[in-house]
PDB file of N, CA and C in Angstrom:
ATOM      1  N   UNK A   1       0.844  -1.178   0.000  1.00  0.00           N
ATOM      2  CA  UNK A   1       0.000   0.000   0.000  1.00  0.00           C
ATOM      3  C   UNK A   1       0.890   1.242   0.000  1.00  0.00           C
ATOM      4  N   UNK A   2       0.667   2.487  -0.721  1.00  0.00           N
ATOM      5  CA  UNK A   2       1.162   3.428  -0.661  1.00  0.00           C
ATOM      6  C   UNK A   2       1.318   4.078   1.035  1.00  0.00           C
ATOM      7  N   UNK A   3       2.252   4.467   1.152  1.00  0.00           N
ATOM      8  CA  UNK A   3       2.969   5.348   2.329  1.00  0.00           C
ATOM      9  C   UNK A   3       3.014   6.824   1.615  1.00  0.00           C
ATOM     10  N   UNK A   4       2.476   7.781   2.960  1.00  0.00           N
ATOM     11  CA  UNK A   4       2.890   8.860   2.652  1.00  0.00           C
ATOM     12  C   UNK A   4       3.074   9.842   3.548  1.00  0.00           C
ATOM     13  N   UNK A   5       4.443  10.773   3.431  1.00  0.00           N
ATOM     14  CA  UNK A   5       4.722  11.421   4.579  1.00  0.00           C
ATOM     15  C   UNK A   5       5.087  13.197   3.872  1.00  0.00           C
ATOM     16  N   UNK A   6       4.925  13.514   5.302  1.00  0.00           N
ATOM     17  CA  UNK A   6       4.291  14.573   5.003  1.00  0.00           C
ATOM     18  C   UNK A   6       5.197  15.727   5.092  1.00  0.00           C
ATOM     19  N   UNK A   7       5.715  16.915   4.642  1.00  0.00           N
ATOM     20  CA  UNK A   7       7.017  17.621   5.451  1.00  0.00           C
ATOM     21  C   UNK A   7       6.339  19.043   5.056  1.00  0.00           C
ATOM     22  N   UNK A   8       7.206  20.045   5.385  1.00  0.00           N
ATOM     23  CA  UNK A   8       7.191  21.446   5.636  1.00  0.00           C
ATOM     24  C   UNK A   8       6.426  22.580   6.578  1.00  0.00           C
ATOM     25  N   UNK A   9       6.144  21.799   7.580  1.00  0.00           N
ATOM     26  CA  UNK A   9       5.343  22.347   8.682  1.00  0.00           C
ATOM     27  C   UNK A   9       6.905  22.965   9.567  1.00  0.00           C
ATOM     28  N   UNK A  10       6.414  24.336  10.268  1.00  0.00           N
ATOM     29  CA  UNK A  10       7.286  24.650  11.066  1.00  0.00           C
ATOM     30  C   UNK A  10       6.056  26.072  12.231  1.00  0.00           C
ATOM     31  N   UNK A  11       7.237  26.613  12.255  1.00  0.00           N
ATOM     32  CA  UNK A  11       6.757  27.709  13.844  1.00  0.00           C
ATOM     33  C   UNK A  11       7.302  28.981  12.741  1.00  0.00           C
ATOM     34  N   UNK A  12       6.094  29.782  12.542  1.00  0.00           N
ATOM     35  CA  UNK A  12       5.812  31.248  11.547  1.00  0.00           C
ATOM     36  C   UNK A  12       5.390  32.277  12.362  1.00  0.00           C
ATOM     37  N   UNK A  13       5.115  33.645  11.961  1.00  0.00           N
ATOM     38  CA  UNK A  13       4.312  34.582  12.542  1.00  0.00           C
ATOM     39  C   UNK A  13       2.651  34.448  11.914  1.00  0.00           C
ATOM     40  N   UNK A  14       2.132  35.428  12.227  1.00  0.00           N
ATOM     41  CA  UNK A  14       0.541  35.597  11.657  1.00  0.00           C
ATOM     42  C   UNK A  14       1.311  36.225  10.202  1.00  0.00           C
ATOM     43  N   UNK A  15       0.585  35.979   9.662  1.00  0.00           N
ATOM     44  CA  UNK A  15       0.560  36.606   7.617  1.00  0.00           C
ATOM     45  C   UNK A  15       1.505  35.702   6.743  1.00  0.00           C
ATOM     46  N   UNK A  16       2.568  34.902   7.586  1.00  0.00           N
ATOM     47  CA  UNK A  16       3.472  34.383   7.131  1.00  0.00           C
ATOM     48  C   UNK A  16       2.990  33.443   5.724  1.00  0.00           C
ATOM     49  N   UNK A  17       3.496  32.522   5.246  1.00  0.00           N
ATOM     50  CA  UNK A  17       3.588  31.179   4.746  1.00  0.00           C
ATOM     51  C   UNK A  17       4.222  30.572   4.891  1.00  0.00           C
ATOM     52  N   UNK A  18       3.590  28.957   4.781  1.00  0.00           N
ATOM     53  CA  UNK A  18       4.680  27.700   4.575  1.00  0.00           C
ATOM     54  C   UNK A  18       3.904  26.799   3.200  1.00  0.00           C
ATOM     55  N   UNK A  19       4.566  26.174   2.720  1.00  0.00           N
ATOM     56  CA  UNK A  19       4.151  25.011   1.546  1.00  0.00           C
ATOM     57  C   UNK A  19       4.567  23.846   2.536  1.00  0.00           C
ATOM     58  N   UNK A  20       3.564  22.958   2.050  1.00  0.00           N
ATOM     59  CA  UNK A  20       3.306  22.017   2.668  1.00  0.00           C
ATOM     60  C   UNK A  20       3.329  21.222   1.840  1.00  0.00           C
ATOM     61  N   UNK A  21       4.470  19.211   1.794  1.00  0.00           N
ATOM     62  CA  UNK A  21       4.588  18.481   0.916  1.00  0.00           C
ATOM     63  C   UNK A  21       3.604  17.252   1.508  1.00  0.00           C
ATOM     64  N   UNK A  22       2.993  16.499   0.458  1.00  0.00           N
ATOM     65  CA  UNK A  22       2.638  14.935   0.488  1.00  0.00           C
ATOM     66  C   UNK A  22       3.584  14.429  -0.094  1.00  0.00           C
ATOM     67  N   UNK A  23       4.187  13.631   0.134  1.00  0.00           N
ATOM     68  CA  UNK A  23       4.959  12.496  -1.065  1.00  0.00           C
ATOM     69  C   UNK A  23       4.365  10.863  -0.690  1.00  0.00           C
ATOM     70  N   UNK A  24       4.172  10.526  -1.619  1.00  0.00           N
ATOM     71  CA  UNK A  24       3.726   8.927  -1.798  1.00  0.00           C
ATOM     72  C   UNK A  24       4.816   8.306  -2.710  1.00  0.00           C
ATOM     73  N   UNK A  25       4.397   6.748  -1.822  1.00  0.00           N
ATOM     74  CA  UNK A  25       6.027   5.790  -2.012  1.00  0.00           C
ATOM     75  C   UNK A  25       6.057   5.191  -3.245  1.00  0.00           C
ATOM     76  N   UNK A  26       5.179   5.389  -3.756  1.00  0.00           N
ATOM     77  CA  UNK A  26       5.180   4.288  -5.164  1.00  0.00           C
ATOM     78  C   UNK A  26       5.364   5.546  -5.956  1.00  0.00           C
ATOM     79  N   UNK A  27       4.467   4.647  -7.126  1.00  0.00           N
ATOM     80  CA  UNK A  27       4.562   5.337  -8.987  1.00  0.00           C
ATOM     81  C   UNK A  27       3.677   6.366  -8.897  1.00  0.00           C
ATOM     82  N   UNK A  28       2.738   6.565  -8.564  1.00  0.00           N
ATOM     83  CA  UNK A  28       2.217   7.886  -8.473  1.00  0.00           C
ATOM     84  C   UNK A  28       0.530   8.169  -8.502  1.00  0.00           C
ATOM     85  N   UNK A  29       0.520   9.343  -7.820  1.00  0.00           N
ATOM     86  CA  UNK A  29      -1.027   9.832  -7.171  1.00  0.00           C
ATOM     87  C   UNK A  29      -2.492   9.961  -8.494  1.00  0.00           C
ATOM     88  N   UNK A  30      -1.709   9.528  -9.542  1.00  0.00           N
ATOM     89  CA  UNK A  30      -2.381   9.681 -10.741  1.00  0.00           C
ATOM     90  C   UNK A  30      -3.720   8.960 -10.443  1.00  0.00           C
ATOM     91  N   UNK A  31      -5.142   9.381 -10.931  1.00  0.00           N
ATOM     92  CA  UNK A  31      -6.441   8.495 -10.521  1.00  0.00           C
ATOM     93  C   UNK A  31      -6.435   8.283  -9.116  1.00  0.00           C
ATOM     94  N   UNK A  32      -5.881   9.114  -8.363  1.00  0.00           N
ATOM     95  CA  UNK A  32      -6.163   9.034  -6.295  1.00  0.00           C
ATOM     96  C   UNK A  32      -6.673  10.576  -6.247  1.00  0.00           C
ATOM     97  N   UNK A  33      -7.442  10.617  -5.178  1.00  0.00           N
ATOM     98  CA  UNK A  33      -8.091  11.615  -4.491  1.00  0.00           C
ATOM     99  C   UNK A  33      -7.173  12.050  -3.173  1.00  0.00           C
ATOM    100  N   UNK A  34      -6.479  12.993  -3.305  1.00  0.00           N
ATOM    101  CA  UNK A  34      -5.576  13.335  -2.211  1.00  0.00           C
ATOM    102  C   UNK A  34      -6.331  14.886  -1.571  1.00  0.00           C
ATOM    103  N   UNK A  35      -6.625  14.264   0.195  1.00  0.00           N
ATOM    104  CA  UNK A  35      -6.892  15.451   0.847  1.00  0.00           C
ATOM    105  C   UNK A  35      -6.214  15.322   1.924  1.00  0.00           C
ATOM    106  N   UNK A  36      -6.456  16.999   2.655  1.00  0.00           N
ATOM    107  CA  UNK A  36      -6.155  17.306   3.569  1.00  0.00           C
ATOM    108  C   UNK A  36      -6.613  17.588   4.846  1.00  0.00           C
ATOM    109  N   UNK A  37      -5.967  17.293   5.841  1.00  0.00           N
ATOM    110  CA  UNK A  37      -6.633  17.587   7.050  1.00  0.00           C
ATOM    111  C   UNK A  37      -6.057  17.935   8.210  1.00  0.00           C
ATOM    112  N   UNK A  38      -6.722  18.803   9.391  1.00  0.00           N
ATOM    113  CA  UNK A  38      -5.539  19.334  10.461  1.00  0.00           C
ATOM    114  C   UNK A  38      -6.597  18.893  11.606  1.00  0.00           C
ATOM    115  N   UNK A  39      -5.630  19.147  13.018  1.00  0.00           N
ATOM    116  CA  UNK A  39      -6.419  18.955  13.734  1.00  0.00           C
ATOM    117  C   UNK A  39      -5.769  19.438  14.743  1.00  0.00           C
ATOM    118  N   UNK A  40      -6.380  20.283  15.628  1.00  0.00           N
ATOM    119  CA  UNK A  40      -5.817  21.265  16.528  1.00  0.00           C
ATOM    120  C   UNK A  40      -5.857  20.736  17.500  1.00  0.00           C
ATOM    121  N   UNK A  41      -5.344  21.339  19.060  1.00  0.00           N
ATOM    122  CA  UNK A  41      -5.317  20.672  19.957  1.00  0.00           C
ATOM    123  C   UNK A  41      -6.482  20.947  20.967  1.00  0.00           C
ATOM    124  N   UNK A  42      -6.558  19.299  21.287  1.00  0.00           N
ATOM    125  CA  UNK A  42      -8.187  19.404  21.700  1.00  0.00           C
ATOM    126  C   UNK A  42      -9.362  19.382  21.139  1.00  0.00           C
ATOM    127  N   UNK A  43      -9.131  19.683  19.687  1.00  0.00           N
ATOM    128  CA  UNK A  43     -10.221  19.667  18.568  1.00  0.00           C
ATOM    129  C   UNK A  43     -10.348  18.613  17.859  1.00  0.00           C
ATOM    130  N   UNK A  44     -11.155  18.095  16.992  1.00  0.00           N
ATOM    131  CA  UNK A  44     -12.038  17.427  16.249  1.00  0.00           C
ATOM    132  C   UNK A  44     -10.948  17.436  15.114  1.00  0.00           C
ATOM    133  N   UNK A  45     -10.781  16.434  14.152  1.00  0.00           N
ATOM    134  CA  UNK A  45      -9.986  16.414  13.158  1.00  0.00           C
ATOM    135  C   UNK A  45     -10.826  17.310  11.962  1.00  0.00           C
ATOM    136  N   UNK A  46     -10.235  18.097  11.323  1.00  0.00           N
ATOM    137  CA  UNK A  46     -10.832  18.725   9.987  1.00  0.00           C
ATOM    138  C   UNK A  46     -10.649  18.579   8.751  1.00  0.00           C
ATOM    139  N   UNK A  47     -11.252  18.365   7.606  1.00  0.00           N
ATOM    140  CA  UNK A  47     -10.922  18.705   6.803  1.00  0.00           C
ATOM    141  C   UNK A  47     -10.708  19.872   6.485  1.00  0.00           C
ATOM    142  N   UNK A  48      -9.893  20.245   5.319  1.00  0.00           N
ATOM    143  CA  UNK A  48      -9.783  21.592   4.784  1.00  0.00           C
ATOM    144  C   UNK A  48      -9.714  21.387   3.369  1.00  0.00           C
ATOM    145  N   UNK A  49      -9.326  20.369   2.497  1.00  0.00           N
ATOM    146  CA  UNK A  49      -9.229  20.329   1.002  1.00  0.00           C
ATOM    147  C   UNK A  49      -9.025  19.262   0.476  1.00  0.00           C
ATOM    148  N   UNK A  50      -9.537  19.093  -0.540  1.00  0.00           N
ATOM    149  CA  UNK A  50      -9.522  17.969  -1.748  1.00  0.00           C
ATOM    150  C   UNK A  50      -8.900  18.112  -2.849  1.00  0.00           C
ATOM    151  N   UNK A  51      -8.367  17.455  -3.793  1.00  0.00           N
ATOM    152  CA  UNK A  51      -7.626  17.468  -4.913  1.00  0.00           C
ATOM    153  C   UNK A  51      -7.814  16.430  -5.575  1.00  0.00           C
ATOM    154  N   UNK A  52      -9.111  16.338  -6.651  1.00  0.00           N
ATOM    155  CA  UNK A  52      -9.593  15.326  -7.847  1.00  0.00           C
ATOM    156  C   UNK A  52      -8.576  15.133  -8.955  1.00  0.00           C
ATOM    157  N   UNK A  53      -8.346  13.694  -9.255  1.00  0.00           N
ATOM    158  CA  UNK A  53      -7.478  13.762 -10.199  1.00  0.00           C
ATOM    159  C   UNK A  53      -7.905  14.084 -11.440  1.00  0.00           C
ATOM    160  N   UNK A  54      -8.640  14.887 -11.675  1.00  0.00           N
ATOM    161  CA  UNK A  54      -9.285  15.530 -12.982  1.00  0.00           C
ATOM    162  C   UNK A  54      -8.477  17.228 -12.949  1.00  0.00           C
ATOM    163  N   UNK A  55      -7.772  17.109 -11.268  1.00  0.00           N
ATOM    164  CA  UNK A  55      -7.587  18.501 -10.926  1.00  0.00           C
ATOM    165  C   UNK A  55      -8.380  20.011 -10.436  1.00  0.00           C
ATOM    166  N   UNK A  56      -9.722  18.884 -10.348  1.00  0.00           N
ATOM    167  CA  UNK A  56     -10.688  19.847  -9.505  1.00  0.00           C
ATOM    168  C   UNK A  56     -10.076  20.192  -7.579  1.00  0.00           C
ATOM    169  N   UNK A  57     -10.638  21.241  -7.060  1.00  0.00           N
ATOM    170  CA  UNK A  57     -10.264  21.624  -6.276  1.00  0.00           C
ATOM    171  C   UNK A  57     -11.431  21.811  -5.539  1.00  0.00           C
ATOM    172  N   UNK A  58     -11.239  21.616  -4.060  1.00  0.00           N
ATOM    173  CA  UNK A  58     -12.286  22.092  -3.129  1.00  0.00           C
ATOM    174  C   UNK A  58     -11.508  22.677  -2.004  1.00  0.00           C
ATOM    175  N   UNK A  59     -12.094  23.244  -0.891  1.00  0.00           N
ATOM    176  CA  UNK A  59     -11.814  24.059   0.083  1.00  0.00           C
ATOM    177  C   UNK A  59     -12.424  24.089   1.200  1.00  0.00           C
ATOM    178  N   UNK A  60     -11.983  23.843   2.534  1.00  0.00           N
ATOM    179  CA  UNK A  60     -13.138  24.735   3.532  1.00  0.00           C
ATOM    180  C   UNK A  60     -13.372  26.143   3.110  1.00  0.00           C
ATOM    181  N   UNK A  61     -14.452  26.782   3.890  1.00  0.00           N
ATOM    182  CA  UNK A  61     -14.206  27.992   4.185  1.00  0.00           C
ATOM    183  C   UNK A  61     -13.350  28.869   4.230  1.00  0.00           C
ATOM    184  N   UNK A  62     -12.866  28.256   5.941  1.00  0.00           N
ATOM    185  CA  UNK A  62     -12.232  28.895   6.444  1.00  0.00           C
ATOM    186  C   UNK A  62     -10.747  29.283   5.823  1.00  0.00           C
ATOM    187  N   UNK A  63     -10.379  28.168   4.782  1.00  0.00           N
ATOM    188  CA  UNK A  63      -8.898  28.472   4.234  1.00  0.00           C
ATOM    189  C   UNK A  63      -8.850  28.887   2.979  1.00  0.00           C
ATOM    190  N   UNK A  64     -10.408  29.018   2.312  1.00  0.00           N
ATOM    191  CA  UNK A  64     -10.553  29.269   0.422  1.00  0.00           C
ATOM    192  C   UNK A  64      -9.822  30.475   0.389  1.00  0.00           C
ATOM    193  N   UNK A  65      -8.548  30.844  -0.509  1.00  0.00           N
ATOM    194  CA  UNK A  65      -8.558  32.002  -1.173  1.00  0.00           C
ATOM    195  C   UNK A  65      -6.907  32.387  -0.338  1.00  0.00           C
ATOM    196  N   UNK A  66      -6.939  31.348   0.573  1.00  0.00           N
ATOM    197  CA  UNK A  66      -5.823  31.221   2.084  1.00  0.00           C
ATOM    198  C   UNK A  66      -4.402  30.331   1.128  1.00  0.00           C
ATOM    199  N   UNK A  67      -5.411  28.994   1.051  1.00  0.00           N
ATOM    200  CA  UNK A  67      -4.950  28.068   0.932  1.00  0.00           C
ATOM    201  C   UNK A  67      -5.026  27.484  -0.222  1.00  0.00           C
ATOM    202  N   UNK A  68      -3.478  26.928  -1.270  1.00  0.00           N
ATOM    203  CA  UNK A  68      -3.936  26.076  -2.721  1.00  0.00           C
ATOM    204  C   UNK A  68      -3.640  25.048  -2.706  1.00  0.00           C
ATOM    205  N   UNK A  69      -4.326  24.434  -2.962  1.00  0.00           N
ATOM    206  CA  UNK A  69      -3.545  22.935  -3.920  1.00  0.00           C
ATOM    207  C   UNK A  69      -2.463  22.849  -5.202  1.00  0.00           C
ATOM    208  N   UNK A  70      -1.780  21.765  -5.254  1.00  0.00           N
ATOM    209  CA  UNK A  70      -1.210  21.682  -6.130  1.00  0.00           C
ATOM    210  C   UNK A  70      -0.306  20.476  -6.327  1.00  0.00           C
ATOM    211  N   UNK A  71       0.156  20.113  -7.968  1.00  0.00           N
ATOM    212  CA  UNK A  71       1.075  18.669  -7.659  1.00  0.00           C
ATOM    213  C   UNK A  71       1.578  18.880  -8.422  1.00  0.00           C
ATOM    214  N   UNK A  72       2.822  17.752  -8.508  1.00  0.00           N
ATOM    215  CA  UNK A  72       3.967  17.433  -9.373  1.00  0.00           C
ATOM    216  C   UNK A  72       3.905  15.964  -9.368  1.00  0.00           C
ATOM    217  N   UNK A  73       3.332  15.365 -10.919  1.00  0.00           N
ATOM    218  CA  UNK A  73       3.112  13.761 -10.404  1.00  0.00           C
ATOM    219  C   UNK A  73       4.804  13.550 -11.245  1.00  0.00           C
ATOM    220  N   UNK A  74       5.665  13.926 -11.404  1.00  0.00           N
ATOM    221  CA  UNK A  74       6.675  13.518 -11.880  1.00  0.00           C
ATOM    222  C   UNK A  74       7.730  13.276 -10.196  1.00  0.00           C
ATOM    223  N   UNK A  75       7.531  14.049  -9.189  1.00  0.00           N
ATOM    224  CA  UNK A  75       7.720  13.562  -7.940  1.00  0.00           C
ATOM    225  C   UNK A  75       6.772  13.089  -7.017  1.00  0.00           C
ATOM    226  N   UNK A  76       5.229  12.629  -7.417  1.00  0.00           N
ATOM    227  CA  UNK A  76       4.620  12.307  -7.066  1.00  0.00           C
ATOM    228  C   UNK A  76       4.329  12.620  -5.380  1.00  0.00           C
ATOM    229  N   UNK A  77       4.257  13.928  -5.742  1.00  0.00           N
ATOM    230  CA  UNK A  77       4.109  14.377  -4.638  1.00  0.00           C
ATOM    231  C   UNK A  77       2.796  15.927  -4.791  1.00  0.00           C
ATOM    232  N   UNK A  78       2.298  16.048  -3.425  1.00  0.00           N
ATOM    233  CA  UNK A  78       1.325  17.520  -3.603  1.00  0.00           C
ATOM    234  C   UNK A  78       1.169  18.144  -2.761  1.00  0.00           C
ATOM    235  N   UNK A  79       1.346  19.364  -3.120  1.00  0.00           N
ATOM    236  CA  UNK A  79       1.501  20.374  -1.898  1.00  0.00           C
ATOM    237  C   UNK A  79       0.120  21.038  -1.211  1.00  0.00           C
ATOM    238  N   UNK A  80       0.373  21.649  -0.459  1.00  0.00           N
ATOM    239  CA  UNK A  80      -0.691  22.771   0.221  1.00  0.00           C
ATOM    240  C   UNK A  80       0.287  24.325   0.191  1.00  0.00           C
ATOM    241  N   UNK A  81      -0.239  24.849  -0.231  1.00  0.00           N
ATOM    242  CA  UNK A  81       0.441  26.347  -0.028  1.00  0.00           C
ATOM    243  C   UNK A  81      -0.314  27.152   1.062  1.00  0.00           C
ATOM    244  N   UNK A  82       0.488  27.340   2.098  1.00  0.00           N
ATOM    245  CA  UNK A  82      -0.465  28.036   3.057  1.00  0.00           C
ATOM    246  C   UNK A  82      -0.014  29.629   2.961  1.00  0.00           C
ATOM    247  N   UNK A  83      -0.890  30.129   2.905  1.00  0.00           N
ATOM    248  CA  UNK A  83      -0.733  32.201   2.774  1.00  0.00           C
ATOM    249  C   UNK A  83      -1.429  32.389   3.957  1.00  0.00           C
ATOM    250  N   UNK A  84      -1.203  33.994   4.149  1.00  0.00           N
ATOM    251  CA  UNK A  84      -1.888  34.854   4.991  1.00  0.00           C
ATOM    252  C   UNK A  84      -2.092  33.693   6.483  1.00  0.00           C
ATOM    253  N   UNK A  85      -1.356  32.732   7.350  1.00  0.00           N
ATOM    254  CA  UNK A  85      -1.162  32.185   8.405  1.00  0.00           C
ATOM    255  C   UNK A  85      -2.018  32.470   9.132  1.00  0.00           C
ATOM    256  N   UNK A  86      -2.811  32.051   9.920  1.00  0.00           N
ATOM    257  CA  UNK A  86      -3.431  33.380  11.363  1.00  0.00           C
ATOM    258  C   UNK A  86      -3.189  31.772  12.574  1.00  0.00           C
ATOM    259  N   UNK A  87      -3.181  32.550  14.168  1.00  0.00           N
ATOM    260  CA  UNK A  87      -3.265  31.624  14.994  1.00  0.00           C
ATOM    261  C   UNK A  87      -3.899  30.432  14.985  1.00  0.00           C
ATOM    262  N   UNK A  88      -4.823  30.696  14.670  1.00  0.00           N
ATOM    263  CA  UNK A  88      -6.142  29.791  14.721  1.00  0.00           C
ATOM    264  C   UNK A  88      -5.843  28.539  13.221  1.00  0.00           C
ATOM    265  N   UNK A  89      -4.905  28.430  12.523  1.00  0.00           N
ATOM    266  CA  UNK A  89      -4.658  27.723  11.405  1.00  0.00           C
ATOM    267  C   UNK A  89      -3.425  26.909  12.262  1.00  0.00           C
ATOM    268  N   UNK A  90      -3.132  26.848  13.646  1.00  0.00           N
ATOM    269  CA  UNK A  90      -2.311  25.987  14.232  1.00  0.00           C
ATOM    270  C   UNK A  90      -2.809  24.583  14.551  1.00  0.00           C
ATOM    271  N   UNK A  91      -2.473  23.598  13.981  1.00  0.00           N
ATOM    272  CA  UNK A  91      -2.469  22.217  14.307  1.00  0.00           C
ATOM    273  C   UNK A  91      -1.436  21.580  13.271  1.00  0.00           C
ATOM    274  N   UNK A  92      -1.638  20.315  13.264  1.00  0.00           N
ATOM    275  CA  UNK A  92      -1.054  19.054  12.995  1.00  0.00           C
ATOM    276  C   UNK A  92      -1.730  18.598  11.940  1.00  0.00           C
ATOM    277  N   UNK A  93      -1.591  19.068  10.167  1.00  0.00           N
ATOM    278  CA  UNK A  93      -1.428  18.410   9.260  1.00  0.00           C
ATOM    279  C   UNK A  93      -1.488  17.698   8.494  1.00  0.00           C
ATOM    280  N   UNK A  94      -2.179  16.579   8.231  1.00  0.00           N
ATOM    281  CA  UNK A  94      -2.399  15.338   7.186  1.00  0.00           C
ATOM    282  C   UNK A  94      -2.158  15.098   6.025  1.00  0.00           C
ATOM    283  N   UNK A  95      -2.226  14.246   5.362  1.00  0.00           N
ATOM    284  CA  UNK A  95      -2.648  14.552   3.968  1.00  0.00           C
ATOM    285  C   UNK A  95      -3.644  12.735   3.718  1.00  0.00           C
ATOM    286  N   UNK A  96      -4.327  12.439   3.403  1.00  0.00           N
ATOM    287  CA  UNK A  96      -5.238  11.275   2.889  1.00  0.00           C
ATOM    288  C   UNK A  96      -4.974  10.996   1.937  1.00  0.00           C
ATOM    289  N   UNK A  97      -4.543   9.963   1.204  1.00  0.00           N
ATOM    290  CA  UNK A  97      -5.061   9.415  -0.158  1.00  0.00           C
ATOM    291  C   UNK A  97      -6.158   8.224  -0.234  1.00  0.00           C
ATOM    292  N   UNK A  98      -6.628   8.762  -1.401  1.00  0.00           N
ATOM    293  CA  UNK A  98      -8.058   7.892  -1.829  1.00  0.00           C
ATOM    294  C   UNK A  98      -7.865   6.426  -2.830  1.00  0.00           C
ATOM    295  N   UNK A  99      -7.433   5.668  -2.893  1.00  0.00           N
ATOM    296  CA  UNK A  99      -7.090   4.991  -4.151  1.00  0.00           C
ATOM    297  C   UNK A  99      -8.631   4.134  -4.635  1.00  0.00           C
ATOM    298  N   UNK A 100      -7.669   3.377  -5.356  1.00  0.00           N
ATOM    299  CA  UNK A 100      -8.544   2.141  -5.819  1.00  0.00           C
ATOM    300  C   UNK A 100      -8.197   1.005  -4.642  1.00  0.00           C
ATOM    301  N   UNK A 101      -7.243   1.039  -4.097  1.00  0.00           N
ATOM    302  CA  UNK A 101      -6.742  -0.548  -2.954  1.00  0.00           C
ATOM    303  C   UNK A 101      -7.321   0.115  -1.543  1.00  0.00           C
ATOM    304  N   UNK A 102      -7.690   1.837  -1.437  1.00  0.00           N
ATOM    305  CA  UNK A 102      -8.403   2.143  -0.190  1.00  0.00           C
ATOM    306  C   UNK A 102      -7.649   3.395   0.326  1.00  0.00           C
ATOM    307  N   UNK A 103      -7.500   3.853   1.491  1.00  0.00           N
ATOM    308  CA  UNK A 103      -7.485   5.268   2.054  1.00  0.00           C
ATOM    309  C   UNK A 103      -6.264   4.605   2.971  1.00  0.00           C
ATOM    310  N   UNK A 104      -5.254   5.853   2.667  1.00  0.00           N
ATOM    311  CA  UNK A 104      -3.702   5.884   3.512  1.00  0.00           C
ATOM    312  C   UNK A 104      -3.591   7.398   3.764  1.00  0.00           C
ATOM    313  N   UNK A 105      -2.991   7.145   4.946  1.00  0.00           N
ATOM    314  CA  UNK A 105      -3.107   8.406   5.855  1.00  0.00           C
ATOM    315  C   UNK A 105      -1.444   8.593   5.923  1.00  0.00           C
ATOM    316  N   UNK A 106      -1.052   9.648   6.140  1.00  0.00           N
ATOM    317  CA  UNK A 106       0.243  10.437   6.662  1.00  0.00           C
ATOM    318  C   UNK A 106       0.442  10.509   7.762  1.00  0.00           C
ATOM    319  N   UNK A 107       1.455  11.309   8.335  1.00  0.00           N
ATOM    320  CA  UNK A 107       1.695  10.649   9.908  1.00  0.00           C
ATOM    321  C   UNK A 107       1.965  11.977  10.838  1.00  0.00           C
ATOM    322  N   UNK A 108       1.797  12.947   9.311  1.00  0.00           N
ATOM    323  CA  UNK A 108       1.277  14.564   9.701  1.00  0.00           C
ATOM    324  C   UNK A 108       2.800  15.256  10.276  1.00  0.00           C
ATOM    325  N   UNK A 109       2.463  16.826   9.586  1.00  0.00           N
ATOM    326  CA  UNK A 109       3.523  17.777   9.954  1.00  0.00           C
ATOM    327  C   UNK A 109       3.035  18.954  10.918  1.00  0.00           C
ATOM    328  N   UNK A 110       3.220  19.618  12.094  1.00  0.00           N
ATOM    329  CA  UNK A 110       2.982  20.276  12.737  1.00  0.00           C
ATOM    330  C   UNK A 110       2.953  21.679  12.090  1.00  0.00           C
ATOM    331  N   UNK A 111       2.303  22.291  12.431  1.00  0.00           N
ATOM    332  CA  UNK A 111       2.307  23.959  11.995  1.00  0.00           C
ATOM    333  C   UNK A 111       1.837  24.600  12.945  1.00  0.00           C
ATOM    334  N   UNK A 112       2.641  25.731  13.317  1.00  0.00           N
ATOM    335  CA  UNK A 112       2.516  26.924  14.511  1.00  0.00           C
ATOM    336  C   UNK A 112       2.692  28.020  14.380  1.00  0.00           C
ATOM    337  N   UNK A 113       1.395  29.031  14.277  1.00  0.00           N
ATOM    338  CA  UNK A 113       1.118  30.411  13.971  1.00  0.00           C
ATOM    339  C   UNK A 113       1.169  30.950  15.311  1.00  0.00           C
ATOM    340  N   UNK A 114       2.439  31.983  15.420  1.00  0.00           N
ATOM    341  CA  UNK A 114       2.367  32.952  16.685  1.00  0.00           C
ATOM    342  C   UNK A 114       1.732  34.420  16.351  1.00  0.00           C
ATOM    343  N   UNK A 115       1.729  34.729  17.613  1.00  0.00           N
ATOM    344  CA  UNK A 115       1.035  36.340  17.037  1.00  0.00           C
ATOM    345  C   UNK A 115       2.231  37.502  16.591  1.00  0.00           C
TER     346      UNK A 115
END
């Protein structure tokens, strides 16, 4: 089954950015549904975004216009671009893939918005 881990989470100010990587272990995310998800502390796990391999895009709310998708299936890998940071966008990371053999999870990168 595909493995996938997750990197570029760190400790920012408010407005800052970070890009955020998925990489998966095999041949590639091609025909998988790769999303994302965080989950703060004490809180409920969230989604925040989807990425159709047709290249459709979805969003929460709270991060549309914040936050993009994006990939490189030649490193078979996909990012999150995080903009405009605020406190409240602090947790721990995911990324999901959807396949045809079933749903593999990441093992998540931390992200920390100070004021």
């Amino acid at each position: 089954q595909v493995q996938l881990v997750e990197s570029g989470g760190g400790l920012v100010q408010a407005g800052e950015s970070l890009k955020l990587s998925c990489v998966g272990s095999e041949d590639s995310f091609n025909g998988d549904i790769i999303s994302w998800h965080r989950q703060a502390p004490e809180k409920a796990r969230e989604w925040i975004a989807t990425l159709w391999p047709g290249g459709a895009t979805m969003y929460t709310p709270s991060v549309k216009g914040r936050f993009t998708l994006s990939r490189d299936d030649a490193k078979n890998t996909v990012y999150l671009q995080l903009d405009s940071l605020a406190p409240e966008d602090t947790a721990v990371y995911s990324c999901q893939r959807t396949g045809d053999d079933g749903t593999t999870w990441g093992q998540g990168t931390q992200v920390t918005v100070s004021t």
